[in-house]
N, C-alpha and C. Protein backbone atom coordinates (compact mmCIF):
# COMPACT_ATOMS: atom_id res chain seq x y z
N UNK A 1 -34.72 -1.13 -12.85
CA UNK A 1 -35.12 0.25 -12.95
C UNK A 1 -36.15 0.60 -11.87
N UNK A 2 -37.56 0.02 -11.51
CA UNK A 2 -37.91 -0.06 -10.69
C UNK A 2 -37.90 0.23 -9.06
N UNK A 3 -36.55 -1.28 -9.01
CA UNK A 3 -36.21 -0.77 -8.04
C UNK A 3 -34.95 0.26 -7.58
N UNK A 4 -34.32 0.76 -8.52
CA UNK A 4 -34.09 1.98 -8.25
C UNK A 4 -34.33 2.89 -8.61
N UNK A 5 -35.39 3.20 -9.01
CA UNK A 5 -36.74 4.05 -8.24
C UNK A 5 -36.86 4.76 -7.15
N UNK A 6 -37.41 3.13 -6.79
CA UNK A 6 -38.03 3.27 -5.48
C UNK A 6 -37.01 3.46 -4.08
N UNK A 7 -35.67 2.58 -4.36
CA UNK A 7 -34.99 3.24 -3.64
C UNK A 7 -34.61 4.73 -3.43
N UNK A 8 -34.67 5.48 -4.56
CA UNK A 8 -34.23 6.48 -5.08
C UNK A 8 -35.28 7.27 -3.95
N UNK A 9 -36.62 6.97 -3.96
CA UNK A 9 -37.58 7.62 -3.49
C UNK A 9 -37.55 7.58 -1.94
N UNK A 10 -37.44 6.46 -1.38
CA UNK A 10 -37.39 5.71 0.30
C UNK A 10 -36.38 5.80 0.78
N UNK A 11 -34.98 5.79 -0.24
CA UNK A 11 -33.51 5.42 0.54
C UNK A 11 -33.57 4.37 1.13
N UNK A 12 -34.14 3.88 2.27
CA UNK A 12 -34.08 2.74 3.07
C UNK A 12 -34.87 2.06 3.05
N UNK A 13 -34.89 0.40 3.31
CA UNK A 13 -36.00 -0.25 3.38
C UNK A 13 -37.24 0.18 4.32
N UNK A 14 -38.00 -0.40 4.21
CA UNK A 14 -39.24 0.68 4.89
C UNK A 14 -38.94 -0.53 6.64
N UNK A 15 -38.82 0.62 7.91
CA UNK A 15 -38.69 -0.39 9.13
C UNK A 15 -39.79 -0.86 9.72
N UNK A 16 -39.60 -1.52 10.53
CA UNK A 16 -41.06 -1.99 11.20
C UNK A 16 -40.60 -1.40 12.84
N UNK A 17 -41.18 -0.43 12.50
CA UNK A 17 -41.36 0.30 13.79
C UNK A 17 -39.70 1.14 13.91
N UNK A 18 -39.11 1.16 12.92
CA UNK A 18 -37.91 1.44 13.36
C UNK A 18 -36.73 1.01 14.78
N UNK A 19 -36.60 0.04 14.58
CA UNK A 19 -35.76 -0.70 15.21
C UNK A 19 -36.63 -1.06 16.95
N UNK A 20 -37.60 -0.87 16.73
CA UNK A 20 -38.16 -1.44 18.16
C UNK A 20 -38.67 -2.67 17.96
N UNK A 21 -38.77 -3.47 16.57
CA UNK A 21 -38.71 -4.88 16.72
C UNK A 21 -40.71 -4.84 16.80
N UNK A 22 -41.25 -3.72 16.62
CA UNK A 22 -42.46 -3.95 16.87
C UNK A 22 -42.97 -4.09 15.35
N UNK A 23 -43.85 -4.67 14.87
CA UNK A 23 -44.08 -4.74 13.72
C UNK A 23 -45.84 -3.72 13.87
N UNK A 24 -46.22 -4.20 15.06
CA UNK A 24 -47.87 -3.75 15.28
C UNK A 24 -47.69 -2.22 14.55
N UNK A 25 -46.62 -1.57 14.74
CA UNK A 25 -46.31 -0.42 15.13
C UNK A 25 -46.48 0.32 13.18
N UNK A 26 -45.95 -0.70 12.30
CA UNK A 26 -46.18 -0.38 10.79
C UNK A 26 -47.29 -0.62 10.85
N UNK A 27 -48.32 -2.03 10.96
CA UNK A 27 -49.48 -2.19 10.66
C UNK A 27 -50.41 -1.33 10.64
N UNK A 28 -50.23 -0.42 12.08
CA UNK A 28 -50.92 0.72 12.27
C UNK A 28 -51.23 1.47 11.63
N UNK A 29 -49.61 1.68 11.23
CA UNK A 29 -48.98 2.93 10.26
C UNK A 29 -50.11 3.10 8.70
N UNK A 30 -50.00 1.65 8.47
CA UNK A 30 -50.44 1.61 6.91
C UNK A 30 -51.98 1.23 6.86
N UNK A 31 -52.17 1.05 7.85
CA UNK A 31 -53.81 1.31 7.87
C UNK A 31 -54.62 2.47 8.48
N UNK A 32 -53.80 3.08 9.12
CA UNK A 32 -54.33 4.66 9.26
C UNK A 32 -53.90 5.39 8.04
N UNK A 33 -53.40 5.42 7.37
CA UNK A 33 -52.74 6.00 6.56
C UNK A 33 -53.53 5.64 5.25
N UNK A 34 -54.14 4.40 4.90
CA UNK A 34 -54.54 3.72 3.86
C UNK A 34 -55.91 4.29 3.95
N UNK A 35 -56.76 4.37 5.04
CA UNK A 35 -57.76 5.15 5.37
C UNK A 35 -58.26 6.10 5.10
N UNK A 36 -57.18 6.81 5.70
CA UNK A 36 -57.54 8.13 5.30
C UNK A 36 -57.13 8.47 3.77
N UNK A 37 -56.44 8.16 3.23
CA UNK A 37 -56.33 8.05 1.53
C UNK A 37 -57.41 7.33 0.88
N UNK A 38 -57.65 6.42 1.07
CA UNK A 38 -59.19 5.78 0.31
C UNK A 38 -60.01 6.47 1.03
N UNK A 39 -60.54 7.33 2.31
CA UNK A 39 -61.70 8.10 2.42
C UNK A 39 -62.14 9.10 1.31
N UNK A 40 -60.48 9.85 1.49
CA UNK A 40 -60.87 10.79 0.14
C UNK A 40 -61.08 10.02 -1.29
N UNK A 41 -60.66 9.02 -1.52
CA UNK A 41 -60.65 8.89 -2.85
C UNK A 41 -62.23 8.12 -2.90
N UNK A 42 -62.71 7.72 -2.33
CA UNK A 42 -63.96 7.45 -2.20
C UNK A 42 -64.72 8.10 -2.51
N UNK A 43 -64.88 9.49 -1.53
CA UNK A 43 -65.36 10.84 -1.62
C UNK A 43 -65.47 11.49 -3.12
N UNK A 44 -64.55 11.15 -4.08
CA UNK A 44 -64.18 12.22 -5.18
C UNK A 44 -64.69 11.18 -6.35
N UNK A 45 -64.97 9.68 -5.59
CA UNK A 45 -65.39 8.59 -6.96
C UNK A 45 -67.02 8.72 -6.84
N UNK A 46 -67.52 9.26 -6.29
CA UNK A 46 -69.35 9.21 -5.71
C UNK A 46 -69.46 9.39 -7.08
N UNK A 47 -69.39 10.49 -8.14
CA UNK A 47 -69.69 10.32 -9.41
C UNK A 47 -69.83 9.32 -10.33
N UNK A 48 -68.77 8.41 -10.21
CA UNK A 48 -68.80 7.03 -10.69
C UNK A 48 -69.64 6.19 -10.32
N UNK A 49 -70.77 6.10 -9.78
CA UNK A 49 -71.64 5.19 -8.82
C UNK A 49 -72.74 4.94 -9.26
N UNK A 50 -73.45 4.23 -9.45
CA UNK A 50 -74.85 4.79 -9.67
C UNK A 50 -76.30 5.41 -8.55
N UNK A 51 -76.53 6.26 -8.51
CA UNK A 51 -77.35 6.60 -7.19
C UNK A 51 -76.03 7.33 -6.22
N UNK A 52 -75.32 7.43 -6.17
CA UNK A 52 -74.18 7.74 -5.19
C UNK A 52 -74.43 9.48 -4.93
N UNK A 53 -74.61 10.21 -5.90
CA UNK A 53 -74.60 11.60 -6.66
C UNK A 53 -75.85 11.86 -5.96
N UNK A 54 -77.24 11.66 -5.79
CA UNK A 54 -78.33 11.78 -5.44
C UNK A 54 -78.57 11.33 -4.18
N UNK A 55 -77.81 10.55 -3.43
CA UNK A 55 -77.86 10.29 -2.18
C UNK A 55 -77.68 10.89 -0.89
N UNK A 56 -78.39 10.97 0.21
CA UNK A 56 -78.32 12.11 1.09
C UNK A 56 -76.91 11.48 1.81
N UNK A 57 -76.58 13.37 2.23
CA UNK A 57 -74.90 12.92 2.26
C UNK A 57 -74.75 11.85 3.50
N UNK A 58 -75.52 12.04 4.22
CA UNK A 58 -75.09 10.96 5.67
C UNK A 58 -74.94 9.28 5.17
N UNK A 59 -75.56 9.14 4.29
CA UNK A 59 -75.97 7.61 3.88
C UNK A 59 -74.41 7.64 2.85
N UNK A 60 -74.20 8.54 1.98
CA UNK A 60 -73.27 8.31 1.16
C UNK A 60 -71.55 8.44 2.14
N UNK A 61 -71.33 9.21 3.01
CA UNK A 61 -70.39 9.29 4.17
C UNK A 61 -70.82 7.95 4.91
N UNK A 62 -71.40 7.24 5.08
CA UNK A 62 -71.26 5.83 6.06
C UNK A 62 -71.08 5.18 4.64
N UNK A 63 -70.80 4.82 3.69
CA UNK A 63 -71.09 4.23 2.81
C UNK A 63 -69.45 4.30 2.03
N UNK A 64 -69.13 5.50 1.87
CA UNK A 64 -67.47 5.31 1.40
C UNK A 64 -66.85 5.36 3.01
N UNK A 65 -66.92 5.61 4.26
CA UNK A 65 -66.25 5.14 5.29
C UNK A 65 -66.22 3.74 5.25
N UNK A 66 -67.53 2.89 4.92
CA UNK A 66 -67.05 1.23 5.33
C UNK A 66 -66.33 1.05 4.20
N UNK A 67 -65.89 1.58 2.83
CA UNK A 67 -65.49 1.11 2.15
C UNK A 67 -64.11 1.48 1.96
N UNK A 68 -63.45 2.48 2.62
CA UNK A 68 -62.45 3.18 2.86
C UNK A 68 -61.85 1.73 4.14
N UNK A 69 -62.81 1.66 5.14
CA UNK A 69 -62.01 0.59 5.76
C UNK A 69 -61.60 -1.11 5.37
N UNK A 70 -62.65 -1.28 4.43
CA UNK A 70 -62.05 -2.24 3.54
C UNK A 70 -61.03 -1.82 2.94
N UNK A 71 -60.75 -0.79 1.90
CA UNK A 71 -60.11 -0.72 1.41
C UNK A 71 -58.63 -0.60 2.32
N UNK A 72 -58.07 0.03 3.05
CA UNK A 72 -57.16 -0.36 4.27
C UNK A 72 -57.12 -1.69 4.57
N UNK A 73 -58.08 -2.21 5.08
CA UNK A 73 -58.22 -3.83 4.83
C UNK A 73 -56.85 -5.04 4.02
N UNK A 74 -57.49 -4.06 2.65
CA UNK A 74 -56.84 -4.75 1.61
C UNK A 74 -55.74 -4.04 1.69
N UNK A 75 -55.35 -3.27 1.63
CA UNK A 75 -53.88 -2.57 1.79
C UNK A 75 -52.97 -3.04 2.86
N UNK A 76 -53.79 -3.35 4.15
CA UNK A 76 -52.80 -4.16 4.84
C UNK A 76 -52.40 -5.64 4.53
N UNK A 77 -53.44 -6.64 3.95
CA UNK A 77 -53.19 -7.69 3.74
C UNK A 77 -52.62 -8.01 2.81
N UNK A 78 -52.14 -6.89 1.50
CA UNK A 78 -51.72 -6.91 0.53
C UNK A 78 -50.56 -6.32 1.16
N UNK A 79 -49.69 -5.99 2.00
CA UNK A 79 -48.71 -5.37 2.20
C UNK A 79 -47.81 -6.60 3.44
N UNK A 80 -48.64 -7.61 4.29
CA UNK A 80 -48.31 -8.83 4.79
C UNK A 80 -47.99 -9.81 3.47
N UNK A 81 -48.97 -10.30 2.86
CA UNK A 81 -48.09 -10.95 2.01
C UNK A 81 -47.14 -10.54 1.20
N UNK A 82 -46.84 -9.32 0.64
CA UNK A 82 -45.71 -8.92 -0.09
C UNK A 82 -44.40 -9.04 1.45
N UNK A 83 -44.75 -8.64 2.03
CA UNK A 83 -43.17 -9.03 3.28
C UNK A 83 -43.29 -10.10 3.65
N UNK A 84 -44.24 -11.45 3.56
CA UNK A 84 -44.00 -12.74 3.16
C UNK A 84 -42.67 -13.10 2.58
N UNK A 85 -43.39 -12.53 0.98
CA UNK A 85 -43.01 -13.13 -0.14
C UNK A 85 -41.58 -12.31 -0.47
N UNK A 86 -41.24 -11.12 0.06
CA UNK A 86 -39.77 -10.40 -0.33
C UNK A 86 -39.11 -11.17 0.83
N UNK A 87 -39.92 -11.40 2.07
CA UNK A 87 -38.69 -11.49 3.19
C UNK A 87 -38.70 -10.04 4.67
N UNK A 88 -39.01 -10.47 5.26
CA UNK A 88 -38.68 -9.54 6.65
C UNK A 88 -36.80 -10.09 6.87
N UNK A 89 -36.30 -8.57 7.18
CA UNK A 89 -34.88 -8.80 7.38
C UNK A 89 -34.79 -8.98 8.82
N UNK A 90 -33.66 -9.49 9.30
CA UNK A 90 -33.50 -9.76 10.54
C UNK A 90 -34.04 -8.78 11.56
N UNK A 91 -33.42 -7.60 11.06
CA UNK A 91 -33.53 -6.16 11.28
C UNK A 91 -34.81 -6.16 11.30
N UNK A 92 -35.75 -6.67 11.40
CA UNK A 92 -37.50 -6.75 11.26
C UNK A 92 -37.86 -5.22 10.22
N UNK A 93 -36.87 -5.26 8.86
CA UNK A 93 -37.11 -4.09 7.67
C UNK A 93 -37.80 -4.80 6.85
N UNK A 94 -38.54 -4.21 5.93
CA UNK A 94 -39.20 -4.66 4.61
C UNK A 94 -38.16 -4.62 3.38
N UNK A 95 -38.09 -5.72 2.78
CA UNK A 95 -36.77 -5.04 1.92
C UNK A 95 -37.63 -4.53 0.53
N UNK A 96 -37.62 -3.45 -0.03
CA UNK A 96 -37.64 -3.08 -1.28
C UNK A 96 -37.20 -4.19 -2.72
N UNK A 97 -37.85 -5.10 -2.99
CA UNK A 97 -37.28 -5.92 -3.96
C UNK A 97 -38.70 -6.24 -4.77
N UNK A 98 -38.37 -6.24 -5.88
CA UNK A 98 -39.27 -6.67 -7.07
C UNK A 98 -40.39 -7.32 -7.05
N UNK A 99 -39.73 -8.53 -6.34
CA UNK A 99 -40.97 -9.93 -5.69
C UNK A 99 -41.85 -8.60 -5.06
N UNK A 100 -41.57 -8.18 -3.85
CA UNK A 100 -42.31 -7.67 -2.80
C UNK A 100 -43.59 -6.74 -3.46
N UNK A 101 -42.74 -5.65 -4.37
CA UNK A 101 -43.85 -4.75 -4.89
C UNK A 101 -44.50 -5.45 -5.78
N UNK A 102 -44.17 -6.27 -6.72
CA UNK A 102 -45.10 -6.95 -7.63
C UNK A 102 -46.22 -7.60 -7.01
N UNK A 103 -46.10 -8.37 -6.09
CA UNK A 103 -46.64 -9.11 -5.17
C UNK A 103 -47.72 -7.86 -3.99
N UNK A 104 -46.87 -7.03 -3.61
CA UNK A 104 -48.20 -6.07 -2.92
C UNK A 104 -49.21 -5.27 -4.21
N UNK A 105 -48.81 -5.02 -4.95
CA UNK A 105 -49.57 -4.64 -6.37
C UNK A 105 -50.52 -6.13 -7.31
N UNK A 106 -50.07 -6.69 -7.21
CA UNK A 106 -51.19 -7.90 -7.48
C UNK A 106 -52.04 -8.19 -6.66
N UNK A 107 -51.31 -8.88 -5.07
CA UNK A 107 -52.33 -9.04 -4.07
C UNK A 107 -53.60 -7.92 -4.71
N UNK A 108 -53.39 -6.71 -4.32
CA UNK A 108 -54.57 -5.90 -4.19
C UNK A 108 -55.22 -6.03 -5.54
N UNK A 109 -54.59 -5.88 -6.53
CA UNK A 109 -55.47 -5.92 -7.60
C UNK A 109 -56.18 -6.84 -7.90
N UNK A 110 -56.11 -8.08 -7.17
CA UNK A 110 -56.43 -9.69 -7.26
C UNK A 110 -57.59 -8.81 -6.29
N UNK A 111 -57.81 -8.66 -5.64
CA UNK A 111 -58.71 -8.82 -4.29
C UNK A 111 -59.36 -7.48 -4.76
N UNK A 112 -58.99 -7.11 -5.03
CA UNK A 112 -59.98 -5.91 -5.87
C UNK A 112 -60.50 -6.03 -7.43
N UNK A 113 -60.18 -6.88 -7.73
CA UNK A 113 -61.61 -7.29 -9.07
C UNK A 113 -62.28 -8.07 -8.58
N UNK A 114 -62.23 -9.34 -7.77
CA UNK A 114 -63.09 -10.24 -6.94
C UNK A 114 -63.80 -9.06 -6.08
N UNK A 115 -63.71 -8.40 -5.48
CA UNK A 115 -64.70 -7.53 -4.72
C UNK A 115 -65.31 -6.96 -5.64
N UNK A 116 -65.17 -6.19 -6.82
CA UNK A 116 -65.86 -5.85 -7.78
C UNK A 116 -66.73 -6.63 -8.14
N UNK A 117 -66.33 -7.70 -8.58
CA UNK A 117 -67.09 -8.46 -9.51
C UNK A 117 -67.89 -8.98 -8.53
N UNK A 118 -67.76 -9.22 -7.03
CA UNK A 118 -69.18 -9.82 -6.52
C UNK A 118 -70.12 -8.71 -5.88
N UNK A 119 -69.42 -7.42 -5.99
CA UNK A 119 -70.74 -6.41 -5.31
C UNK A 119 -71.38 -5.94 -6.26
N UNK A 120 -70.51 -6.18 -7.59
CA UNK A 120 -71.60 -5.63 -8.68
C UNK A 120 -72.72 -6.44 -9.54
N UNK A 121 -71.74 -7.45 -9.69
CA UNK A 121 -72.45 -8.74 -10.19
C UNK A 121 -73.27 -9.76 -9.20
N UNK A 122 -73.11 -10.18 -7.87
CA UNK A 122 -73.75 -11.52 -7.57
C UNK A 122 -74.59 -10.82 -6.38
N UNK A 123 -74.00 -9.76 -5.31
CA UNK A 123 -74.39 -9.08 -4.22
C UNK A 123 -75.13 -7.58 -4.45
N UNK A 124 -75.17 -6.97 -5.87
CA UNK A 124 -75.68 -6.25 -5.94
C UNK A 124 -75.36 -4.89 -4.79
N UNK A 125 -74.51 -5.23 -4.51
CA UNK A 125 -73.82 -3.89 -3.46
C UNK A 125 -73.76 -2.37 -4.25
N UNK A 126 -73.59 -2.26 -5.12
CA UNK A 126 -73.58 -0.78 -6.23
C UNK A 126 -73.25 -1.36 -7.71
N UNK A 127 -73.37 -0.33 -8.27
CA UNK A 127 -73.93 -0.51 -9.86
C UNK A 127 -72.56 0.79 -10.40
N UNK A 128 -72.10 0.50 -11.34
CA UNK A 128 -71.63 1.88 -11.97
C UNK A 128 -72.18 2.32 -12.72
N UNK A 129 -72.15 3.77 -12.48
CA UNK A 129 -72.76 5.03 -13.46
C UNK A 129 -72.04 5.07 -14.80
N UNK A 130 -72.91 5.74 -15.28
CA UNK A 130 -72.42 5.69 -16.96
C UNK A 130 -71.43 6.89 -16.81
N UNK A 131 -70.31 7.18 -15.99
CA UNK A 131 -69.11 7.78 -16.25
C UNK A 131 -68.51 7.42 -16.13
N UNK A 132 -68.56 5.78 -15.32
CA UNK A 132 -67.66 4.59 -14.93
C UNK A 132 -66.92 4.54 -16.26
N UNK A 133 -65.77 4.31 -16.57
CA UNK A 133 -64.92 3.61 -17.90
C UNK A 133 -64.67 2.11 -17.42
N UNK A 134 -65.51 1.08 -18.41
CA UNK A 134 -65.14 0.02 -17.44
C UNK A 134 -64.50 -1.07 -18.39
N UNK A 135 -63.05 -1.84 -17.83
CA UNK A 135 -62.44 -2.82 -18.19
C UNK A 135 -63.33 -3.95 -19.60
N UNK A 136 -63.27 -3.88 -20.47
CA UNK A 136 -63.93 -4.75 -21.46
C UNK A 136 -63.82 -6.07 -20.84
N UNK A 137 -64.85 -7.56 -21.15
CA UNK A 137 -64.52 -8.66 -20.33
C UNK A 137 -65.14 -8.79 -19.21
N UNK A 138 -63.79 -8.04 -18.50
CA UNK A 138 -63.58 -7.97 -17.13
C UNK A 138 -64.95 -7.65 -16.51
N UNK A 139 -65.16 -6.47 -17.06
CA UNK A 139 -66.66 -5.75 -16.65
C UNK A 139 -66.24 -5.01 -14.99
N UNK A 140 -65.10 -4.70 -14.97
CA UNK A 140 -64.64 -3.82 -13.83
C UNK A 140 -64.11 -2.59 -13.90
N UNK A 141 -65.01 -1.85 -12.91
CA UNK A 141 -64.89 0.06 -13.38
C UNK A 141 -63.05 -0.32 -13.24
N UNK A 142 -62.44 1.54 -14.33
CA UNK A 142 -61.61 1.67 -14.29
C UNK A 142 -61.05 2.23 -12.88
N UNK A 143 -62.19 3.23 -12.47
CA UNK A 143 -61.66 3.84 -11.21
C UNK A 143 -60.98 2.97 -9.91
N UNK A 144 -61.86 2.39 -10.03
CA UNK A 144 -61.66 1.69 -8.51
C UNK A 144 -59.90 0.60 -8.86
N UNK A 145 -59.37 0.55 -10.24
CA UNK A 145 -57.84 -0.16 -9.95
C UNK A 145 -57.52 0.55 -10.56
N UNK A 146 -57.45 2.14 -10.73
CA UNK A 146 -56.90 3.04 -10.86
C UNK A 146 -56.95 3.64 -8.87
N UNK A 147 -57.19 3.43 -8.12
CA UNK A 147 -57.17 4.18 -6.98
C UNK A 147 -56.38 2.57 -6.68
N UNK A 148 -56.21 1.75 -6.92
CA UNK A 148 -55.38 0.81 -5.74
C UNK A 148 -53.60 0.92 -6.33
N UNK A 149 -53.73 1.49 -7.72
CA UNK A 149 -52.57 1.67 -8.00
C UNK A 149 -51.89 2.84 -7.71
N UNK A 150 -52.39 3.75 -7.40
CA UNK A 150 -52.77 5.04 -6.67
C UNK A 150 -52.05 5.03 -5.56
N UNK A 151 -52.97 4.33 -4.93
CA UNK A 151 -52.94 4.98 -3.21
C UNK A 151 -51.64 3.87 -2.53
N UNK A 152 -51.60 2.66 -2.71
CA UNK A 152 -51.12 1.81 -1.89
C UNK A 152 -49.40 1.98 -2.19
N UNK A 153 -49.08 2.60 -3.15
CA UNK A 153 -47.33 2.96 -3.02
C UNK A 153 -47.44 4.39 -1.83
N UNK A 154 -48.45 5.62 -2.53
CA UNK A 154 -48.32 6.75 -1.53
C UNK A 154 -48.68 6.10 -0.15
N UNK A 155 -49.19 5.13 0.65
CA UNK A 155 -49.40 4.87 1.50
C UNK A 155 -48.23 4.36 1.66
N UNK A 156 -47.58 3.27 1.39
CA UNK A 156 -45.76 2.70 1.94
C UNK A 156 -45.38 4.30 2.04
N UNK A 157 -45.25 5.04 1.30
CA UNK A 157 -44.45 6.04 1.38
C UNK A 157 -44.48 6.82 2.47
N UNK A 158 -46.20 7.16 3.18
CA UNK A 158 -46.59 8.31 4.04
C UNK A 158 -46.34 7.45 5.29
N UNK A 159 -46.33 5.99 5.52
CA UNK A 159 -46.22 5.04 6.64
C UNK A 159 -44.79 5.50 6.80
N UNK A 160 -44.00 5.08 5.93
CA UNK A 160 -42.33 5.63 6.31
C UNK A 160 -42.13 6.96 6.91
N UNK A 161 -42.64 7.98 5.97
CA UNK A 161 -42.48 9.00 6.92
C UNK A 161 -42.48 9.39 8.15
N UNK A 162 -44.10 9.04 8.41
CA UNK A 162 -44.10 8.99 10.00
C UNK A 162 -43.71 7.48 10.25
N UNK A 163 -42.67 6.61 10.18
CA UNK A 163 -42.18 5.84 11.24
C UNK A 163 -40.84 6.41 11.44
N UNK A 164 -40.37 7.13 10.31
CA UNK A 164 -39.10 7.82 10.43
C UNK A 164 -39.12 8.83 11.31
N UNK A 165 -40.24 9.62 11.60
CA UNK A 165 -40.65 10.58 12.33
C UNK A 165 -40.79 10.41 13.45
N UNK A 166 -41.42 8.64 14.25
CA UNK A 166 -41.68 8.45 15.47
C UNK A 166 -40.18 7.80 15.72
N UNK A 167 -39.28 7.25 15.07
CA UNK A 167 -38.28 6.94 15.28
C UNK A 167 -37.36 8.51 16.12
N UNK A 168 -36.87 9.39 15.28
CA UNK A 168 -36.34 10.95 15.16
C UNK A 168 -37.23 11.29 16.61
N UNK A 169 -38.22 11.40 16.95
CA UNK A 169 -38.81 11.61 18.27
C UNK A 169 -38.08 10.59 19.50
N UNK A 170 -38.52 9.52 19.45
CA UNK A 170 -37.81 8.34 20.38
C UNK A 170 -36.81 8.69 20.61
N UNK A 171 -35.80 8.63 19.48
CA UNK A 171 -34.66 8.79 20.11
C UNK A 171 -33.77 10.37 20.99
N UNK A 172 -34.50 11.41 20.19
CA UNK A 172 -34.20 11.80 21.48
C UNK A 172 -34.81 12.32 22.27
N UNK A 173 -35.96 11.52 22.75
CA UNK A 173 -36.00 11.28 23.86
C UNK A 173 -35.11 10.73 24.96
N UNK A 174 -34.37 10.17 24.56
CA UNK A 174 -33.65 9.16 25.17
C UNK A 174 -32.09 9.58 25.48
């Protein structure tokens, strides 16, 4: 069901670079793209923070930017091992298969409670505010793996677009 879904949604496996064999060319894709989606969602979590709300805006803007580029970070490295683990096709495509998304949806969520749990707990990096809803146990805000479940499918999605888009340009050029 899943995955036809997601096919349903993509049609095609997602390309790497669309047939130019370049892969640099997705990486790009999904970390500009991952960026600018965790900037905003950064931006709109300052409430959840503690001190975040009261902070002068320049300090709080350098502050979800480095964390917006982590977060891309993790979206790319969580999106290498899922085309590990599904398989790059000859065709240098990502194939859409079960392994792959389960596997880019864990990666991140794996690597995003360990970042939680050591900036809040051992590094003292931020604190959550009492609007945080946070995981029982776990002791990890809801927001922050509510935004990785979020953002990192609309990011495959907005990367395709524009590679489909720089593809549709290229060619005719040509």
């Amino acid at each position: 069901m899943l995955r036809e879904s997601i096919s349903r949604i993509a049609g095609k496996p997602i390309p790497i670079a669309y047939g130019y064999g370049n892969r640099i060319y997705t990486g790009i894709s999904i970390y500009v793209v991952a960026f600018l989606l965790h900037f905003v969602w950064e931006m709109w979590q300052v409430p959840f923070f503690e001190g975040m709300s009261r902070a002068a805006h320049w300090d709080a803007l350098l502050f979800c930017t480095q964390a917006a580029f982590g977060d891309a970070f993790i979206t790319l490295l969580a999106f290498l091992v899922a085309s590990f683990l599904a398989g790059w096709s000859k065709a240098g495509k990502f194939r859409y298969r079960l392994r792959g998304w389960l596997s880019f949806v864990a990666t991140g969520l794996l690597l995003t409670i360990m970042l939680e749990l050591l900036a809040t707990k051992f590094l003292d990096r931020w604190q959550y505010s009492d609007l945080m809803p946070v995981l029982p146990y776990l002791e990890v805000g809801l927001v922050p793996l509510l935004q990785w479940l979020a953002l990192p499918p609309l990011t495959l999605w907005l990367s395709l677009v524009f590679l489909r888009g720089l593809t549709v340009a290229r060619s005719q050029r040509q």
